[in-house]
PDB file of N, CA and C in Angstrom:
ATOM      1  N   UNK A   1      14.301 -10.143  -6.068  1.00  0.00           N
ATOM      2  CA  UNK A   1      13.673 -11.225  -5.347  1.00  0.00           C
ATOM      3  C   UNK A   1      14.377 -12.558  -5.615  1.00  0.00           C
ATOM      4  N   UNK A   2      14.890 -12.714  -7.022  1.00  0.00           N
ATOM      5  CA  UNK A   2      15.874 -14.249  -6.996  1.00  0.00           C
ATOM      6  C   UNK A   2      16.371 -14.634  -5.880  1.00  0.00           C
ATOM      7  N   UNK A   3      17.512 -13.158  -5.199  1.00  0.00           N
ATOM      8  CA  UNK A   3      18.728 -13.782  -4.616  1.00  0.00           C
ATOM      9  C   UNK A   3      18.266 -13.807  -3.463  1.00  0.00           C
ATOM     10  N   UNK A   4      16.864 -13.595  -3.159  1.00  0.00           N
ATOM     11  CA  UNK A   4      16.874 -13.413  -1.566  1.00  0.00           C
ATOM     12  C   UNK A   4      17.161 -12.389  -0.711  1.00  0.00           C
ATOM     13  N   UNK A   5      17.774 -11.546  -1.526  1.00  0.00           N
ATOM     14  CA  UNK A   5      18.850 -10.240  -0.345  1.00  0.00           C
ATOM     15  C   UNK A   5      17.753  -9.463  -0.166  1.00  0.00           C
ATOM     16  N   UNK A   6      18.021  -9.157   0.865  1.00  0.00           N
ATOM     17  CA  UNK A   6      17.108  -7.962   1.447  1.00  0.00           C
ATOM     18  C   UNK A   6      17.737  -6.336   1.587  1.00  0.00           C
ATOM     19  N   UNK A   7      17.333  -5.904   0.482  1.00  0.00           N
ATOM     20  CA  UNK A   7      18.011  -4.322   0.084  1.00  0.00           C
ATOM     21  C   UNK A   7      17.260  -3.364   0.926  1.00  0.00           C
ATOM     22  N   UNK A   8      16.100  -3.353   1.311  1.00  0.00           N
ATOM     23  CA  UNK A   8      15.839  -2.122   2.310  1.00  0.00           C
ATOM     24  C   UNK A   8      14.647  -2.769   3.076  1.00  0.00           C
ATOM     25  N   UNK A   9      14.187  -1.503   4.107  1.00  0.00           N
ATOM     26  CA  UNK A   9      13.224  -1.851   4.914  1.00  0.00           C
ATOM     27  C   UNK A   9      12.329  -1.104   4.651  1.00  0.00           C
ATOM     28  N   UNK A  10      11.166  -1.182   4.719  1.00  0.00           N
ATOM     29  CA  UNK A  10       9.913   0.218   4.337  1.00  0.00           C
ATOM     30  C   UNK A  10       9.035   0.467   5.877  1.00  0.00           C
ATOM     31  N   UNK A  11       9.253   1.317   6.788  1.00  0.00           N
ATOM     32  CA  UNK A  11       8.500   1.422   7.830  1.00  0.00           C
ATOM     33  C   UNK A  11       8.315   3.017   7.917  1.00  0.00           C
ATOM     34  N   UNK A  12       7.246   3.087   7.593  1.00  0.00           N
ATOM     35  CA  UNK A  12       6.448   4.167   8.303  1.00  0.00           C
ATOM     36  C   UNK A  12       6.496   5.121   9.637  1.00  0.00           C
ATOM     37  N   UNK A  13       6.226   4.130  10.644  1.00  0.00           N
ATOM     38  CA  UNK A  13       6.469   4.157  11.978  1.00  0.00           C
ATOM     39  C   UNK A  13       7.347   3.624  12.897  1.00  0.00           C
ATOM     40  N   UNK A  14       7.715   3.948  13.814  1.00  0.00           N
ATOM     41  CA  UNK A  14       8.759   3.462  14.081  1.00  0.00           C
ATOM     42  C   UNK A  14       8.931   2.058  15.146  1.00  0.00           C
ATOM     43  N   UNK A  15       7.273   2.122  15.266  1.00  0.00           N
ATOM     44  CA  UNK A  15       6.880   1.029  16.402  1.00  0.00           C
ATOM     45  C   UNK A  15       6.382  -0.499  15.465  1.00  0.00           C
ATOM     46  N   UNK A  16       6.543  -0.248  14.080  1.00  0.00           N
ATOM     47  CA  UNK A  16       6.072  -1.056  13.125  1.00  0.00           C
ATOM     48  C   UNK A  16       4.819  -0.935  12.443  1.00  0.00           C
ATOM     49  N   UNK A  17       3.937  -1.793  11.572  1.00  0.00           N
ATOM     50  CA  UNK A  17       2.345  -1.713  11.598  1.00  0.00           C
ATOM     51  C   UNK A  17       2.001  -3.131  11.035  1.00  0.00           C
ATOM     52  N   UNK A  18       0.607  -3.054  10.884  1.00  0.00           N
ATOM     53  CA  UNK A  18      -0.049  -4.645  10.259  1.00  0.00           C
ATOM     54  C   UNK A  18      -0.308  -4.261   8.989  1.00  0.00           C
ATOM     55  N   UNK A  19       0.332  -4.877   8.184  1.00  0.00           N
ATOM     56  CA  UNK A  19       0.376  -4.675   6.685  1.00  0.00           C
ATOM     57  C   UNK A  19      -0.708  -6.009   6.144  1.00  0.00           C
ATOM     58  N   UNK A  20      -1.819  -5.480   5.575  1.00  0.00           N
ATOM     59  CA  UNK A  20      -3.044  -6.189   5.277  1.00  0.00           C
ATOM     60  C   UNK A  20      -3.197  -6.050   3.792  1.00  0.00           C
ATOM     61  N   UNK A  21      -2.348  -5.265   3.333  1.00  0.00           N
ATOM     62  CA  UNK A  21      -2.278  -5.297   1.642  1.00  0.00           C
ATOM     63  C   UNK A  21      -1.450  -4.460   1.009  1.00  0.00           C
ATOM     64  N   UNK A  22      -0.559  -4.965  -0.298  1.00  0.00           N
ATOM     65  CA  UNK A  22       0.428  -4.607  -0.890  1.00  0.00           C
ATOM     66  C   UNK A  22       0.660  -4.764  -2.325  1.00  0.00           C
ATOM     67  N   UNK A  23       0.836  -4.053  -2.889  1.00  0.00           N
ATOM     68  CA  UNK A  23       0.730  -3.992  -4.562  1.00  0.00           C
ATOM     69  C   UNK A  23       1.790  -3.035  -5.316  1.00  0.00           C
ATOM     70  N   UNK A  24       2.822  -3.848  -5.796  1.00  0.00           N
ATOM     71  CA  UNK A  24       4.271  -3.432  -6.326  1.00  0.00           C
ATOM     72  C   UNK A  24       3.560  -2.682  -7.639  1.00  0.00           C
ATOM     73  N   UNK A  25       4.254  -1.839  -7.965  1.00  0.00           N
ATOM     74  CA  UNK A  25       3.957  -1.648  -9.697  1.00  0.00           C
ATOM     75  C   UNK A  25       4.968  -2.190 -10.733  1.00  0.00           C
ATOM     76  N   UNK A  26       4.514  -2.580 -11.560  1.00  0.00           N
ATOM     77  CA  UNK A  26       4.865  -3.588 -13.008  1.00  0.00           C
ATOM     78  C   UNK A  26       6.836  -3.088 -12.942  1.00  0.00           C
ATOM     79  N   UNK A  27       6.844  -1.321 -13.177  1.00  0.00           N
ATOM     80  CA  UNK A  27       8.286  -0.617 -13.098  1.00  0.00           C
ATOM     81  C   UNK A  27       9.172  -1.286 -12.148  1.00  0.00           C
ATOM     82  N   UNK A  28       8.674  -1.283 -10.425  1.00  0.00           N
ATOM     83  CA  UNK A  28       9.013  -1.401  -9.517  1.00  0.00           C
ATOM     84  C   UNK A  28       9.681  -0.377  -8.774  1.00  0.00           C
ATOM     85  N   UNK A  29       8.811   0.744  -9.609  1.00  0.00           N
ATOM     86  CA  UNK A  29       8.981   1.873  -8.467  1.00  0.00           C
ATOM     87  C   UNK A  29       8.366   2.601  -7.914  1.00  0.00           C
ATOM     88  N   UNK A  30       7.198   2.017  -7.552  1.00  0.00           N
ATOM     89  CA  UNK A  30       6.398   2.176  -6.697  1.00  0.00           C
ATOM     90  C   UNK A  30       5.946   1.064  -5.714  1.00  0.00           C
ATOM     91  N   UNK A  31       5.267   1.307  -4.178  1.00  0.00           N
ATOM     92  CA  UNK A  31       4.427   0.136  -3.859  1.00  0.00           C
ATOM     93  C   UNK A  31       3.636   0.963  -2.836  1.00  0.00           C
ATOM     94  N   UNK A  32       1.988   0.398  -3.309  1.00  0.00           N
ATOM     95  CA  UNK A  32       0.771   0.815  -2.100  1.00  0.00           C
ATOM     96  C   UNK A  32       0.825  -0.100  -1.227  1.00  0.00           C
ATOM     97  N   UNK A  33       0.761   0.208   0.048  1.00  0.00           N
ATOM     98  CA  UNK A  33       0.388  -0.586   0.826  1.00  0.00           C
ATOM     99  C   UNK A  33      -0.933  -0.129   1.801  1.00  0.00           C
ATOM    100  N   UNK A  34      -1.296  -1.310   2.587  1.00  0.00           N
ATOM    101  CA  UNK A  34      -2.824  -1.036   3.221  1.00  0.00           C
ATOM    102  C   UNK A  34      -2.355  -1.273   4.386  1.00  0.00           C
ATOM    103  N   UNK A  35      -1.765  -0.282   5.591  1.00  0.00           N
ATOM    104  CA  UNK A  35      -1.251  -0.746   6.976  1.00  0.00           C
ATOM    105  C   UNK A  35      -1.636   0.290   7.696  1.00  0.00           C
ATOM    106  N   UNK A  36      -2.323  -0.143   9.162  1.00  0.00           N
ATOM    107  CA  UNK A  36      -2.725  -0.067  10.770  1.00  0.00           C
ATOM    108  C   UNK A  36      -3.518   1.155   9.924  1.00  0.00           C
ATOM    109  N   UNK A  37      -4.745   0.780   9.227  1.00  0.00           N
ATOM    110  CA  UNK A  37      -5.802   1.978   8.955  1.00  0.00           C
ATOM    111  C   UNK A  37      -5.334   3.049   7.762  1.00  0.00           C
ATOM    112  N   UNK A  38      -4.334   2.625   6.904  1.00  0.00           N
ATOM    113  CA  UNK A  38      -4.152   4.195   6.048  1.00  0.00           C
ATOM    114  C   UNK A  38      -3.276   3.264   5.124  1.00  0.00           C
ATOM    115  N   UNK A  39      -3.551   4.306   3.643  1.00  0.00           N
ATOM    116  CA  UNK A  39      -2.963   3.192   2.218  1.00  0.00           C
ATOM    117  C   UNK A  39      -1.654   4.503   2.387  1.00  0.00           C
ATOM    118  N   UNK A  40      -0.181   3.801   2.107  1.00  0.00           N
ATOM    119  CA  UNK A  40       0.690   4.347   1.632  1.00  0.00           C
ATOM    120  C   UNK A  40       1.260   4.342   0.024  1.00  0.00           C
ATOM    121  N   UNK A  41       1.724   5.200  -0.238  1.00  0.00           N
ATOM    122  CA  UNK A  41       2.482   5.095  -1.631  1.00  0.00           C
ATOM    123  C   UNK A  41       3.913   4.982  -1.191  1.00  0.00           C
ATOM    124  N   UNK A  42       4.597   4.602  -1.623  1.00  0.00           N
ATOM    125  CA  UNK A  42       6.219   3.748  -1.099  1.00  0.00           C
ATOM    126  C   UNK A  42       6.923   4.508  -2.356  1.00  0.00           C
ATOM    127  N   UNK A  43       7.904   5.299  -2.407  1.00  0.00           N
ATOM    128  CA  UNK A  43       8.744   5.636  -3.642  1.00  0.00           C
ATOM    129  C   UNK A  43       9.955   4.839  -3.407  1.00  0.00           C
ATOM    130  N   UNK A  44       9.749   3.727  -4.177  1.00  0.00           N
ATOM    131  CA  UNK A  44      11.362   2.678  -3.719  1.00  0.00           C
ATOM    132  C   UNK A  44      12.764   3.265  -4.005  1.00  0.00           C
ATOM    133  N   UNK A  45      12.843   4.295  -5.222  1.00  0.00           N
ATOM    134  CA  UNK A  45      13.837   4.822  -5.892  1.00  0.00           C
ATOM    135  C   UNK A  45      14.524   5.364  -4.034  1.00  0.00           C
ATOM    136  N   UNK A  46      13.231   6.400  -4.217  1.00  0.00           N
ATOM    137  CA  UNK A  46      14.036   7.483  -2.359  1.00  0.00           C
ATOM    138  C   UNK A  46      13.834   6.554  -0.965  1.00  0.00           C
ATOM    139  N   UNK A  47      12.998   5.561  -1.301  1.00  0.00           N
ATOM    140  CA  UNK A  47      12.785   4.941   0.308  1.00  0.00           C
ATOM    141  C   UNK A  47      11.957   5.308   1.016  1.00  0.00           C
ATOM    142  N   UNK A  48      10.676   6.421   0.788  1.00  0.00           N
ATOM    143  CA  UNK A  48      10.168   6.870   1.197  1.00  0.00           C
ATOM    144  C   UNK A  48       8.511   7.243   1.368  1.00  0.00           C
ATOM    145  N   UNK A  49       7.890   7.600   2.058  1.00  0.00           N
ATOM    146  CA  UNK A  49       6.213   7.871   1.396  1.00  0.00           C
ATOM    147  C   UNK A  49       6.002   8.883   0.731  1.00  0.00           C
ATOM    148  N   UNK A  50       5.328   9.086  -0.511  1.00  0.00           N
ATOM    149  CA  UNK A  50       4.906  10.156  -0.633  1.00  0.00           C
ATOM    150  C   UNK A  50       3.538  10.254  -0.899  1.00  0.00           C
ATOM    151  N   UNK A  51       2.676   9.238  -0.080  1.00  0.00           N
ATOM    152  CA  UNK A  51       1.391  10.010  -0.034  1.00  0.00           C
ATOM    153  C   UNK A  51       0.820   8.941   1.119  1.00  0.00           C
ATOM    154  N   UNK A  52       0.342   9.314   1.675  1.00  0.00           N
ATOM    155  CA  UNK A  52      -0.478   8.680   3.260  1.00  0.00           C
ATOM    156  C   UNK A  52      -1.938   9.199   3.161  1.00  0.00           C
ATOM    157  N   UNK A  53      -2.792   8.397   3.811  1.00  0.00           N
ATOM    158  CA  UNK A  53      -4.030   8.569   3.902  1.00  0.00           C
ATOM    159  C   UNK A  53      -4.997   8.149   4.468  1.00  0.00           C
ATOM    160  N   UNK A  54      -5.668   7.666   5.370  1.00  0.00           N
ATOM    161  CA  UNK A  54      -6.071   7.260   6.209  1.00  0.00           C
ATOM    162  C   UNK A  54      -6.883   6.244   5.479  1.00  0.00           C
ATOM    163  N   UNK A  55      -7.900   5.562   5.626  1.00  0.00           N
ATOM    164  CA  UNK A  55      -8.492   4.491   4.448  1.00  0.00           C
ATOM    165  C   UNK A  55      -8.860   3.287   5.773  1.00  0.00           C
ATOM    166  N   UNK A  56     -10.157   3.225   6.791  1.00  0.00           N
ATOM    167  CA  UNK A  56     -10.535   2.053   7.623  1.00  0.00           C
ATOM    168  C   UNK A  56     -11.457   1.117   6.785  1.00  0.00           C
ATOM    169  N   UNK A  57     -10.779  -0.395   6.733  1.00  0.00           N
ATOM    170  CA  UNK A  57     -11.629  -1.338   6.416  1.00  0.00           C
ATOM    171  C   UNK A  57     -10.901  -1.596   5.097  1.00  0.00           C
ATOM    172  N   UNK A  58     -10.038  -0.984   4.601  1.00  0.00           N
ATOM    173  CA  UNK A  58      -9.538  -1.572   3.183  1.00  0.00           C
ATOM    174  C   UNK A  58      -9.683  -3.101   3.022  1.00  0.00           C
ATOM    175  N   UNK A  59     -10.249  -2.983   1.675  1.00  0.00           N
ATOM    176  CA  UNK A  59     -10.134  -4.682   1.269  1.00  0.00           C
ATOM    177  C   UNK A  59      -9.677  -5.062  -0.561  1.00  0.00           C
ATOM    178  N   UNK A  60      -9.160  -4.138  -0.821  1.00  0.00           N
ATOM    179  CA  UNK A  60      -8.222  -4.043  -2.551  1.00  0.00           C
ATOM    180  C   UNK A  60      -7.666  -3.545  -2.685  1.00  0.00           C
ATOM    181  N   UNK A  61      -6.098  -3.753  -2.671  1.00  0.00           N
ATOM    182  CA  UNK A  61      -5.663  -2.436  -3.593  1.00  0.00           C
ATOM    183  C   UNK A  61      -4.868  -2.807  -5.207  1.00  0.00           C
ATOM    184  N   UNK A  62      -5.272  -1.974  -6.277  1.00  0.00           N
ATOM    185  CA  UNK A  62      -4.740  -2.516  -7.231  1.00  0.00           C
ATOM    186  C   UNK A  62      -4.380  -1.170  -8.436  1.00  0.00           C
ATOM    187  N   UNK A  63      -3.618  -1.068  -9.126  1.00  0.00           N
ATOM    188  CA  UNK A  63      -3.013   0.189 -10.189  1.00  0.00           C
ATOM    189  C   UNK A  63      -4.186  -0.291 -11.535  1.00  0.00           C
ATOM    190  N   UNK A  64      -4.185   1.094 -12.403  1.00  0.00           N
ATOM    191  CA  UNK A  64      -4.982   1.305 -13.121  1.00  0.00           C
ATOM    192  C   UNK A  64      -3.719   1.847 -14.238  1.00  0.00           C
ATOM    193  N   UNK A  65      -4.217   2.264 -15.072  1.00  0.00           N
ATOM    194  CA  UNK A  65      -3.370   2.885 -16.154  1.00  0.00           C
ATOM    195  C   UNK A  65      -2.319   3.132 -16.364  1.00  0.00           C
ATOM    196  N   UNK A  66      -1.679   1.973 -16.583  1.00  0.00           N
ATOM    197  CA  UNK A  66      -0.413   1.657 -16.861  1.00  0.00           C
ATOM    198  C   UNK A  66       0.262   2.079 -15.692  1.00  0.00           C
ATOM    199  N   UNK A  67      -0.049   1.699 -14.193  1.00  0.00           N
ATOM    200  CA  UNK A  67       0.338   2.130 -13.052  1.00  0.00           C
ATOM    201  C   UNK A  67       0.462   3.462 -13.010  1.00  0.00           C
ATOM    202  N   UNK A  68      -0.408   4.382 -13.697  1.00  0.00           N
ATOM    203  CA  UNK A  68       0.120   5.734 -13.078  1.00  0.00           C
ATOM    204  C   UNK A  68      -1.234   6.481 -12.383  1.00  0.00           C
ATOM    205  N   UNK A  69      -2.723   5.820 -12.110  1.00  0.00           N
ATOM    206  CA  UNK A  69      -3.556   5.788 -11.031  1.00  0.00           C
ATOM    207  C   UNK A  69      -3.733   4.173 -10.425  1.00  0.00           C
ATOM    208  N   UNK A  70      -4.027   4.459  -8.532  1.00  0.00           N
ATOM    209  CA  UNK A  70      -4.563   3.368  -7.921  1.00  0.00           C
ATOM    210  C   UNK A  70      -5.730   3.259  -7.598  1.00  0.00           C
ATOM    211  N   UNK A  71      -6.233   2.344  -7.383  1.00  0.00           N
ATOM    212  CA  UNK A  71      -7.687   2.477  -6.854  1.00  0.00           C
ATOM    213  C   UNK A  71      -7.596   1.569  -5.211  1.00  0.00           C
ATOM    214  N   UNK A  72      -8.627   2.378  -4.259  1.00  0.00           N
ATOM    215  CA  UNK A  72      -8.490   1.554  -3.216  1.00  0.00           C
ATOM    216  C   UNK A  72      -9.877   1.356  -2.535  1.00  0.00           C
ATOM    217  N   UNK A  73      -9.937  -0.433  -2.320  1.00  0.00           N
ATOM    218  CA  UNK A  73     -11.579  -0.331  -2.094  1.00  0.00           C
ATOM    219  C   UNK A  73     -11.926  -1.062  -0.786  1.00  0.00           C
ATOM    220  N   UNK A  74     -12.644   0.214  -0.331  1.00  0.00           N
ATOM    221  CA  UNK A  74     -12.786   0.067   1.599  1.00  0.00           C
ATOM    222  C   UNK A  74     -14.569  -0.265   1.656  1.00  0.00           C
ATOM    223  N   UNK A  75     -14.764  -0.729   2.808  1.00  0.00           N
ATOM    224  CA  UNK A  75     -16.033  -1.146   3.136  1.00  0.00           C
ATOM    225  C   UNK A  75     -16.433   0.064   4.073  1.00  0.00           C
ATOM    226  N   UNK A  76     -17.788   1.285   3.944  1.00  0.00           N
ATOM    227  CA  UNK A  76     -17.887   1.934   4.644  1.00  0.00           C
ATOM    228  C   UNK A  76     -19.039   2.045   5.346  1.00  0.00           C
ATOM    229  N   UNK A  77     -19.466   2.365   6.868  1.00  0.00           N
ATOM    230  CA  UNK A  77     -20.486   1.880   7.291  1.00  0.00           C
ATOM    231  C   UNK A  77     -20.484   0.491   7.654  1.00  0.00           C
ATOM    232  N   UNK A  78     -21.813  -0.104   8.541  1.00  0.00           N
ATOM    233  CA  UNK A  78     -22.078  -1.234   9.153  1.00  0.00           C
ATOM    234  C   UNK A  78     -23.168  -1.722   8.565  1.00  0.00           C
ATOM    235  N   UNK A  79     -23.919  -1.316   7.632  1.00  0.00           N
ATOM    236  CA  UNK A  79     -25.340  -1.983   6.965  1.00  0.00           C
ATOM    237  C   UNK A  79     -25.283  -2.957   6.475  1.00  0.00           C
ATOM    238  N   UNK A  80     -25.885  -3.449   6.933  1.00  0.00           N
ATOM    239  CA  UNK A  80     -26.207  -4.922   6.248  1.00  0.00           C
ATOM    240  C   UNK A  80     -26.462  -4.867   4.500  1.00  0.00           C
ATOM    241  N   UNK A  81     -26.169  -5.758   3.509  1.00  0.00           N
ATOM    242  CA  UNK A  81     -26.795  -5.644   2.244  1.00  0.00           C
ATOM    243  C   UNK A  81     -27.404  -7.062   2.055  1.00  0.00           C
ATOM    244  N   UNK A  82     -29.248  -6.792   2.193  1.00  0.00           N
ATOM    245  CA  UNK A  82     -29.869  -8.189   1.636  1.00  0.00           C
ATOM    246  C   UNK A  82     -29.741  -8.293   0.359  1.00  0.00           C
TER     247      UNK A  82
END
């Protein structure tokens, strides 16, 4: 991140998506992201996903134990809470 350079691209799809949340791990070889309805796992080493999942309404995402679980926290349902 110093130099500015831009070493790769991370896309999923090929039409793009709305990336609404993103969380590198400490290593930097990993990154979750929260895009167009589904959390990805990003393996930066290969460039690639290795885990997809569908996930509507995400609103956290953040690593747990020494980055080796994530947690991801979605709003489910329309109920109101008084």
């Amino acid at each position: 991140m110093k130099s500015g350079k831009l070493v790769d691209k991370l896309a999923d799809s090929p039409l793009g998506a709305i990336v609404t949340h993103a969380v590198i791990s400490k290593a930097g070889r990993h990154v979750i992201s929260g895009e167009s309805g589904h959390v990805l796992v990003w393996d930066l080493i290969e460039s690639c996903v290795c885990f997809k999942e569908e996930q509507a309404e995400l609103k956290q995402l953040f690593f747990l134990d020494k980055d080796s679980v994530f947690v991801a926290v979605s709003k489910v349902g329309g109920a109101d809470l008084k």
